[in-house]
C-alpha atoms as a PDB file:
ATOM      1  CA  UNK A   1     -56.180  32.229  65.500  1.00  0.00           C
ATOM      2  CA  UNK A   2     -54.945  31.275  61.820  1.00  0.00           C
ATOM      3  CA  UNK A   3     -54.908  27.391  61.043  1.00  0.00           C
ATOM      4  CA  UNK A   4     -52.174  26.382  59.077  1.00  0.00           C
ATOM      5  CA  UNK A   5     -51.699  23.781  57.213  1.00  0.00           C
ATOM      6  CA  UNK A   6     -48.449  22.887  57.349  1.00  0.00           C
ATOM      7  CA  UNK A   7     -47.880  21.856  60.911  1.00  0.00           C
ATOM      8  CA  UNK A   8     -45.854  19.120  61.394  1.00  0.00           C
ATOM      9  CA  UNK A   9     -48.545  17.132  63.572  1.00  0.00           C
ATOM     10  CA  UNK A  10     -50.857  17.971  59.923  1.00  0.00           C
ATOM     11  CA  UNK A  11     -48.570  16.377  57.643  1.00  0.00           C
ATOM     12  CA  UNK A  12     -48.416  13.577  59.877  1.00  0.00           C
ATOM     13  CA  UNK A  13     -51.824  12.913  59.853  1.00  0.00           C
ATOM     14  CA  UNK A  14     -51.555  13.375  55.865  1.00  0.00           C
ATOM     15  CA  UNK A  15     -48.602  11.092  55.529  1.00  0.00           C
ATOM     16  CA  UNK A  16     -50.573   7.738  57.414  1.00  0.00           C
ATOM     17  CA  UNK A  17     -53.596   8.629  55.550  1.00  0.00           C
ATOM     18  CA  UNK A  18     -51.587   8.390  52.076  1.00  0.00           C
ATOM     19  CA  UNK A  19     -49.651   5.244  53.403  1.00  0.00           C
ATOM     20  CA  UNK A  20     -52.862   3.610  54.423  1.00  0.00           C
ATOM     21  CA  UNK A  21     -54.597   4.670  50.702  1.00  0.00           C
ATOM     22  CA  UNK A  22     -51.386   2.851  49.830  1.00  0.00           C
ATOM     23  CA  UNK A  23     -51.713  -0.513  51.858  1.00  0.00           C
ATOM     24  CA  UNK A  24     -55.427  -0.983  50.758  1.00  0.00           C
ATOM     25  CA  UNK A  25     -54.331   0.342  46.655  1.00  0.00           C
ATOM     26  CA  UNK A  26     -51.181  -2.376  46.660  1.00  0.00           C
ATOM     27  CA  UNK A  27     -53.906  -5.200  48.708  1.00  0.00           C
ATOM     28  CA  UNK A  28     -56.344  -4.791  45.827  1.00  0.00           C
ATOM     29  CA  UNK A  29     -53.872  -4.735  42.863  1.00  0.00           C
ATOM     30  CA  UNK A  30     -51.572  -7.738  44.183  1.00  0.00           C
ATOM     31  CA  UNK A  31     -55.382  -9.596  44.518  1.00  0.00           C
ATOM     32  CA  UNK A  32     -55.872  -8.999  40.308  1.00  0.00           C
ATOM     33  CA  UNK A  33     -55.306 -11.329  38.002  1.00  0.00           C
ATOM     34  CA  UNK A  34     -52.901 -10.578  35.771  1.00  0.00           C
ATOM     35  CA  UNK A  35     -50.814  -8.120  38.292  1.00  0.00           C
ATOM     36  CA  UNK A  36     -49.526  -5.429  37.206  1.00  0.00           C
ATOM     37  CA  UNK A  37     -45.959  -6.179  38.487  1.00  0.00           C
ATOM     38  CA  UNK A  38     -44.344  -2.813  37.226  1.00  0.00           C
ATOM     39  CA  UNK A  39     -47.335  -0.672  39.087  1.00  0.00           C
ATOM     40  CA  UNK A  40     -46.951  -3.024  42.256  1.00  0.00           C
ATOM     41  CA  UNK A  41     -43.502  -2.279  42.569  1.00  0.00           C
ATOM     42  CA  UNK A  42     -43.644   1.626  42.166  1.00  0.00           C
ATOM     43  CA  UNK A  43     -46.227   1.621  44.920  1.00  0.00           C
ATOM     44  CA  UNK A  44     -44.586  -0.346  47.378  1.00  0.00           C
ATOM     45  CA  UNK A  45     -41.422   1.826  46.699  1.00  0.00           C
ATOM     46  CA  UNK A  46     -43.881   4.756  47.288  1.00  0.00           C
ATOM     47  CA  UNK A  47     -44.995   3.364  50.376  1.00  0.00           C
ATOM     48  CA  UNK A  48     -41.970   2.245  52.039  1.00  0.00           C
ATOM     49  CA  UNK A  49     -40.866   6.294  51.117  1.00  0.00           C
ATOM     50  CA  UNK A  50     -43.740   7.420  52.965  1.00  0.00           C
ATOM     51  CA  UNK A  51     -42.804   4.966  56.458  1.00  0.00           C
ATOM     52  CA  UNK A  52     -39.559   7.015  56.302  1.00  0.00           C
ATOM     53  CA  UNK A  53     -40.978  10.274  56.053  1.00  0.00           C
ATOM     54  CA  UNK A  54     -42.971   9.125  58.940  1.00  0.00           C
ATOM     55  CA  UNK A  55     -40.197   8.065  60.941  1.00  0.00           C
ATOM     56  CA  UNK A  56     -38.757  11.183  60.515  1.00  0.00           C
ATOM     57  CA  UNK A  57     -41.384  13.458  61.421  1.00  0.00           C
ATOM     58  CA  UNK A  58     -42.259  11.442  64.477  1.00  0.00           C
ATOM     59  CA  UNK A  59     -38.477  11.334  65.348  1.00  0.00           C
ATOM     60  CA  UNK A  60     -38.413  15.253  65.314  1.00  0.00           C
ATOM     61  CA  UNK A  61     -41.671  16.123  66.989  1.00  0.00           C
ATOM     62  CA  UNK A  62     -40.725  13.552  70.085  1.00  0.00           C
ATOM     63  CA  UNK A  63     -39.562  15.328  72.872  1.00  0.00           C
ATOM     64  CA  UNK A  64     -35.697  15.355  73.705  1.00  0.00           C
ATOM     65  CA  UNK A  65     -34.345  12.955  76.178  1.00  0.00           C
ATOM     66  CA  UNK A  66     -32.280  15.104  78.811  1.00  0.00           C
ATOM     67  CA  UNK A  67     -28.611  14.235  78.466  1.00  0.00           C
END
């Protein structure tokens, strides 16, 4: 059996692990002094990009409802 990397369910996993990176990355930088307002920003927009792409994948690999 080949393992591919590219199943959904994988690039799930990958996505939370990024988003999480994220959380702690934009925790420590917001805790600097000066922040970095600019850098804040694009990684907050980067992480609320990733939620979606989330959403998304977990919307498509739930089960249908039956009509």
């Amino acid at each position: 059996m080949t393992f591919n990397l590219h199943f959904p369910e994988r690039q799930l996993i990958e996505l939370r692990i990024e988003h999480a990176d994220l959380d702690a990355w934009i925790d420590r930088l917001a805790g600097q002094m000066p922040v970095d307002q600019l850098m804040l920003q694009r990684l907050k927009k980067r992480r609320l990009a990733l939620r979606d792409a989330i959403a998304r994948l977990q919307a498509a690999l739930e089960p249908k409802e039956p009509a």
